[in-house]
C-alpha atoms as a PDB file:
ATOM      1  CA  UNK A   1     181.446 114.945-209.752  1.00  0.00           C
ATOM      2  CA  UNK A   2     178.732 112.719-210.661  1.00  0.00           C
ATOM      3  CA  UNK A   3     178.722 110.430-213.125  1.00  0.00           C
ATOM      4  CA  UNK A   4     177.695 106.610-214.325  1.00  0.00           C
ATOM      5  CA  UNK A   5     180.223 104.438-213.479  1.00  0.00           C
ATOM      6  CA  UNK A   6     180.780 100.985-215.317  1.00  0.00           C
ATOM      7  CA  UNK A   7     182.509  98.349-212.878  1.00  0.00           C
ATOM      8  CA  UNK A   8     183.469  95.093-213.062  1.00  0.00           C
ATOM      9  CA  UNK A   9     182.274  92.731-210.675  1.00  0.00           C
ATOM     10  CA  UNK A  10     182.820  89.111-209.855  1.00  0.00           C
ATOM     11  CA  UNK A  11     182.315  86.024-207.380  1.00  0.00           C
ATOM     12  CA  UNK A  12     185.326  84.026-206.463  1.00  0.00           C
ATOM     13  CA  UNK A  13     188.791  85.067-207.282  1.00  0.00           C
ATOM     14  CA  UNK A  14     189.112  82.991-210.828  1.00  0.00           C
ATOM     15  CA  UNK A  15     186.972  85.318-211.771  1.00  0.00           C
ATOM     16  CA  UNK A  16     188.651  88.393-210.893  1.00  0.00           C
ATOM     17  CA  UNK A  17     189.587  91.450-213.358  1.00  0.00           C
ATOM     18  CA  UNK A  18     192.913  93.712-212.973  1.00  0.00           C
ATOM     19  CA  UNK A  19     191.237  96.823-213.524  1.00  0.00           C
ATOM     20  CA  UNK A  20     187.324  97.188-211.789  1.00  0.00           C
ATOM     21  CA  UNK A  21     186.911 100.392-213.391  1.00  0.00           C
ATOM     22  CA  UNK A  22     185.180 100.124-217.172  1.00  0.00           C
ATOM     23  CA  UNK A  23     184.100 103.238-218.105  1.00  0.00           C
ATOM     24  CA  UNK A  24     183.138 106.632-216.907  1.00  0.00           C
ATOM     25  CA  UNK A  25     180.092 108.441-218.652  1.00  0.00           C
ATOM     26  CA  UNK A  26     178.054 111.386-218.443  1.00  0.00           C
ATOM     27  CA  UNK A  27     175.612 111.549-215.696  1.00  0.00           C
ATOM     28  CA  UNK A  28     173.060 112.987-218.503  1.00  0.00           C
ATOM     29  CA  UNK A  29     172.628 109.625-220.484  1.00  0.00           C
ATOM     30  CA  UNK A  30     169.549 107.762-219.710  1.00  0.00           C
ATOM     31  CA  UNK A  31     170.247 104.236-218.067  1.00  0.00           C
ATOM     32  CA  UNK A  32     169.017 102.856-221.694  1.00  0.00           C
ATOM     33  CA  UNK A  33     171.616 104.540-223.156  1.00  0.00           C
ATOM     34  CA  UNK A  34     174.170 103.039-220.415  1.00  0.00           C
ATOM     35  CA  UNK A  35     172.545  99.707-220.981  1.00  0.00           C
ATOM     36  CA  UNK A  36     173.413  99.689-224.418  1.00  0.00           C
ATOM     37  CA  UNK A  37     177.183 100.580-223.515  1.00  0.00           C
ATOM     38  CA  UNK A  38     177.471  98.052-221.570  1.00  0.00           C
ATOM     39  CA  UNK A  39     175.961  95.540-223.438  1.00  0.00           C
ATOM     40  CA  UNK A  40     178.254  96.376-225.813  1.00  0.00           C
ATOM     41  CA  UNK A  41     181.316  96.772-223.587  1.00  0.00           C
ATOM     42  CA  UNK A  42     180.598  93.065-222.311  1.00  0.00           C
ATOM     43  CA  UNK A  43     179.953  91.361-225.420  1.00  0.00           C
ATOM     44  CA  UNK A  44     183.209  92.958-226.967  1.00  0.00           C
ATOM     45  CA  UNK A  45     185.202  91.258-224.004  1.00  0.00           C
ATOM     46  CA  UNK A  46     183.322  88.052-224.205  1.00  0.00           C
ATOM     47  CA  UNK A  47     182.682  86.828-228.199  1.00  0.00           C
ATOM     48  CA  UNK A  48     184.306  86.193-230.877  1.00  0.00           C
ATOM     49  CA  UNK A  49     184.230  88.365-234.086  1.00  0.00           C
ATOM     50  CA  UNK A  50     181.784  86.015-235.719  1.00  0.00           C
ATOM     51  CA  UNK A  51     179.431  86.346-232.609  1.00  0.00           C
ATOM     52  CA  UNK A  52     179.512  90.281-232.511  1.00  0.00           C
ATOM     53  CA  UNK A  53     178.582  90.027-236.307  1.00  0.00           C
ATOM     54  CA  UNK A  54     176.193  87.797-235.114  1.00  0.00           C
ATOM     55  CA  UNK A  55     174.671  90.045-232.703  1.00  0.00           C
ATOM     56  CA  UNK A  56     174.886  93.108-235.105  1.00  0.00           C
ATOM     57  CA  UNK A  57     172.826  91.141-237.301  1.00  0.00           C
ATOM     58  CA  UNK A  58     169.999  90.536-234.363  1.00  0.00           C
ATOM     59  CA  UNK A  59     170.543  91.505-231.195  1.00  0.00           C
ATOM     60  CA  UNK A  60     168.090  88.557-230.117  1.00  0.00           C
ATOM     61  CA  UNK A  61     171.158  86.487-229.931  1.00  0.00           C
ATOM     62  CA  UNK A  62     172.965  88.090-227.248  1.00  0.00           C
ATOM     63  CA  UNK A  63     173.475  85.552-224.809  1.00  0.00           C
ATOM     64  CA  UNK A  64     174.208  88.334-222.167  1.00  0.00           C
ATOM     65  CA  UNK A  65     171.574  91.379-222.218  1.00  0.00           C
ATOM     66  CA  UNK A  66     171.879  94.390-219.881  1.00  0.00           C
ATOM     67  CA  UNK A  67     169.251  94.625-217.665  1.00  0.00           C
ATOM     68  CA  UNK A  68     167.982  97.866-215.561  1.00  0.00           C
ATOM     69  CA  UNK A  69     167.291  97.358-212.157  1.00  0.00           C
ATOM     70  CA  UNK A  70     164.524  99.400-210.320  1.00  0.00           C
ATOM     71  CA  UNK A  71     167.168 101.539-208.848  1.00  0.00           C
ATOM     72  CA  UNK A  72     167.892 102.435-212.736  1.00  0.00           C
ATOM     73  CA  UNK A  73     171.453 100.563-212.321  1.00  0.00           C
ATOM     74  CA  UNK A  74     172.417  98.176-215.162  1.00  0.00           C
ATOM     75  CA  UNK A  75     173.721  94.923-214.873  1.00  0.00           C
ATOM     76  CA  UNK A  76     175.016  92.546-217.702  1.00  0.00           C
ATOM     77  CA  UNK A  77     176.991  89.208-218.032  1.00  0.00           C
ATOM     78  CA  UNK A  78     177.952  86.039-216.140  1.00  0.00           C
ATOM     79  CA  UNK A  79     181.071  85.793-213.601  1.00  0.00           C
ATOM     80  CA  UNK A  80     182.602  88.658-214.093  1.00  0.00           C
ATOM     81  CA  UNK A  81     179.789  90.919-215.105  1.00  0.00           C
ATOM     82  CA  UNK A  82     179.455  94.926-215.510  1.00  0.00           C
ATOM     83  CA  UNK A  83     177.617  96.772-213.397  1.00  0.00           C
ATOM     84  CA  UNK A  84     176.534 100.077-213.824  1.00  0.00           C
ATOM     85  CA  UNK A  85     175.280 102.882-211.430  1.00  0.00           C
ATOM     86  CA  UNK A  86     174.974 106.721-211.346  1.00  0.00           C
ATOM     87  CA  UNK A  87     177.272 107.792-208.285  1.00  0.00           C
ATOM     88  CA  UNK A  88     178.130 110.974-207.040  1.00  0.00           C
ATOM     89  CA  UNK A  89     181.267 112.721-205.243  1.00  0.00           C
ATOM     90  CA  UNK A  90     183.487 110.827-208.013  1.00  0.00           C
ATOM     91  CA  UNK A  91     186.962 111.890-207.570  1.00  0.00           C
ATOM     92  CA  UNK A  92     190.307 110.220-208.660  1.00  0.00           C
ATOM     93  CA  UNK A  93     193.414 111.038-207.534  1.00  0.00           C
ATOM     94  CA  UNK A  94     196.938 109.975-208.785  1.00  0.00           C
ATOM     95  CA  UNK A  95     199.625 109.209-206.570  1.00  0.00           C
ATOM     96  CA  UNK A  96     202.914 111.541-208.070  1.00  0.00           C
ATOM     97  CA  UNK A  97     205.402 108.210-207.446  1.00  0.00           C
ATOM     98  CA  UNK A  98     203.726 105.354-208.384  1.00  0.00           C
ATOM     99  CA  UNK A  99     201.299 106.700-211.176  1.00  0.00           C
ATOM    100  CA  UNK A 100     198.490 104.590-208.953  1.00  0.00           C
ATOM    101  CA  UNK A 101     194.839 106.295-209.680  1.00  0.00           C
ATOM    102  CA  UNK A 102     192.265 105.650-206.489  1.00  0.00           C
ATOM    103  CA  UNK A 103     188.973 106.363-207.293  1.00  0.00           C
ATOM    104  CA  UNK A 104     186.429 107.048-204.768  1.00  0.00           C
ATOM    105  CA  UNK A 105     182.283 107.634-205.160  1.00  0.00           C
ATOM    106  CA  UNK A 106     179.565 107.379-203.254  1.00  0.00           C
ATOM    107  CA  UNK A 107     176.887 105.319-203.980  1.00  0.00           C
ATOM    108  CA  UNK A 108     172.909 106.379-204.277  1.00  0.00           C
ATOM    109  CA  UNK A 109     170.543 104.659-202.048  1.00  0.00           C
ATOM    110  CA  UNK A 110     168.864 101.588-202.712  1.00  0.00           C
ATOM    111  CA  UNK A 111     165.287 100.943-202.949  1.00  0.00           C
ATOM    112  CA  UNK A 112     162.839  98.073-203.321  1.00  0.00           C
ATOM    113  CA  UNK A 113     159.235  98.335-204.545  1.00  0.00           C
ATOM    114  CA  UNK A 114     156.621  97.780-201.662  1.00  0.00           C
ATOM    115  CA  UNK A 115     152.410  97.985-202.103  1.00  0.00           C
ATOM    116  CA  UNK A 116     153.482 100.823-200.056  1.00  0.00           C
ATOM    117  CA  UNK A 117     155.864 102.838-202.430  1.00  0.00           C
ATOM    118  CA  UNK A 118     159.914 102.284-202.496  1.00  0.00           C
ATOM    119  CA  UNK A 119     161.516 101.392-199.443  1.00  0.00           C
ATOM    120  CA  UNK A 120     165.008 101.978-198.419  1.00  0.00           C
ATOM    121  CA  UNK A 121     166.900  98.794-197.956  1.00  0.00           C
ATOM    122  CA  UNK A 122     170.936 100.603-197.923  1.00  0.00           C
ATOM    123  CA  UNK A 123     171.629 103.896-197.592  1.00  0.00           C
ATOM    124  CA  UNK A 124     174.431 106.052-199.933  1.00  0.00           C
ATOM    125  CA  UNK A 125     177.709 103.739-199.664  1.00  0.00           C
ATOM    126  CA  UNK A 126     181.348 105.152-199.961  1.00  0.00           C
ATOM    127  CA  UNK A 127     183.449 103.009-202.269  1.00  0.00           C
ATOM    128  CA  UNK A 128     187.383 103.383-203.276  1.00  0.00           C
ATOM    129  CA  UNK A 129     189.185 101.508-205.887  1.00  0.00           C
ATOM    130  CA  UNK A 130     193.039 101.325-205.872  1.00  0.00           C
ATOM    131  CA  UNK A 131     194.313 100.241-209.312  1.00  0.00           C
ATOM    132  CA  UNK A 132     196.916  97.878-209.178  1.00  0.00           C
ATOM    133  CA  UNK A 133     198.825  98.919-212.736  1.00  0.00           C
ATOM    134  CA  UNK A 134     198.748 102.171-214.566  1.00  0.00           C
ATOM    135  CA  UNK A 135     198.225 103.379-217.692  1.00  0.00           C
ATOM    136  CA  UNK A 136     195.319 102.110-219.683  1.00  0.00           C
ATOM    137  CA  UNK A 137     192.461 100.030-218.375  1.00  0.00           C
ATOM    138  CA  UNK A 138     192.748  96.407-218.602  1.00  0.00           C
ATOM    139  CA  UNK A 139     190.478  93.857-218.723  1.00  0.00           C
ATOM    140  CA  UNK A 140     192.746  90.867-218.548  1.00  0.00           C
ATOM    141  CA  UNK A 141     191.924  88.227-215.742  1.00  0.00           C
ATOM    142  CA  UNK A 142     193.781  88.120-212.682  1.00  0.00           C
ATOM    143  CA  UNK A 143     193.715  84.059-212.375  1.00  0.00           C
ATOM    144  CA  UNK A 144     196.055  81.624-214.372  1.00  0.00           C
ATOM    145  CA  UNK A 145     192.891  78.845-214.435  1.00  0.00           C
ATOM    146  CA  UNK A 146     195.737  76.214-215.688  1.00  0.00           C
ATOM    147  CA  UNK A 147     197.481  76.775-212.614  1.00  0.00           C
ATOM    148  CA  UNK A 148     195.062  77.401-210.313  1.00  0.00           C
ATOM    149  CA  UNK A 149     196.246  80.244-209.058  1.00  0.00           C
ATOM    150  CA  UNK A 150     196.787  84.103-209.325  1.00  0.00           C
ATOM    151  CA  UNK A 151     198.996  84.899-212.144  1.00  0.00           C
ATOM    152  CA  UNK A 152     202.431  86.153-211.125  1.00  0.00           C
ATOM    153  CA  UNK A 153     202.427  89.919-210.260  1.00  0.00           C
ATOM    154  CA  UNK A 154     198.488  89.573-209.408  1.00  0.00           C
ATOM    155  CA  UNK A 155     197.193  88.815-205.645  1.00  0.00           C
ATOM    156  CA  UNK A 156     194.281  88.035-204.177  1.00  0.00           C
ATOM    157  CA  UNK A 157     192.649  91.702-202.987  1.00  0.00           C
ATOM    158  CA  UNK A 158     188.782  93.277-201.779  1.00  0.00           C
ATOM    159  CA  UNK A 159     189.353  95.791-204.105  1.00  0.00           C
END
């Protein structure tokens, strides 16, 4: 199946989300129509009621704005921030004991602009994502900042 697929991503473990998986959309939107998503996805996790009636008002004032990438991927936010990318081979399988989804894609190619035309700098990537809870997808963190630590239940994982 392809499809855009809406990640979370992060640097450093306090920054870490229980669920990497966002959103799945249709592989027909344009990336300016993902953009917008996820703009709006990340801004929903991230302000406060007056700030997203703030950024109704003028979206000027979005701290955060999604950006498209060359390879038409979209990117938005601080540490954690969505990511964005049309992927292909998308398939998610459930595990009948556990509930546990695993999602698997491949990623497309990607280029960089030369005087010469794009060039290839990594070729189609397989990824896999093992949820670590079932049911809906969360956003909460992983990381207890006041401890310092992973919140009970939570571990460290290259997920």
């Amino acid at each position: 199946m392809k499809a855009w697929l809406i990640t979370w991503d992060w640097v450093g473990d306090a920054a870490s989300v229980v669920d990497r998986v966002v959103g799945i959309l249709n592989p027909r939107k344009s990336s300016k129509t993902v953009a917008e998503i996820v703009e709006f996805l990340y801004t929903q996790q991230t302000a406060t009621v007056t700030g997203l009636a703030g950024y109704a008002r003028n979206r000027k004032r979005i701290p955060y704005r999604a950006e498209i990438d060359f390879n038409d991927r979209v990117v938005c936010g601080h540490n954690p921030f969505l990511f964005a990318e049309l992927v292909s081979d998308l398939e998610i399988t459930t595990n009948p004991e556990t509930g546990i989804e695993t999602i698997s894609w491949k990623t497309q190619a990607v280029y960089r602009p030369t005087e010469d035309g794009p060039r290839k700098i990594t070729p189609p990537q397989q990824r896999t994502v093992t949820r670590i809870i079932t049911g809906p997808i969360s956003n909460e963190h992983m990381w207890d900042r006041s401890l310092g630590r992973f919140k009970n239940g939570f571990f460290s994982q290259n997920y």
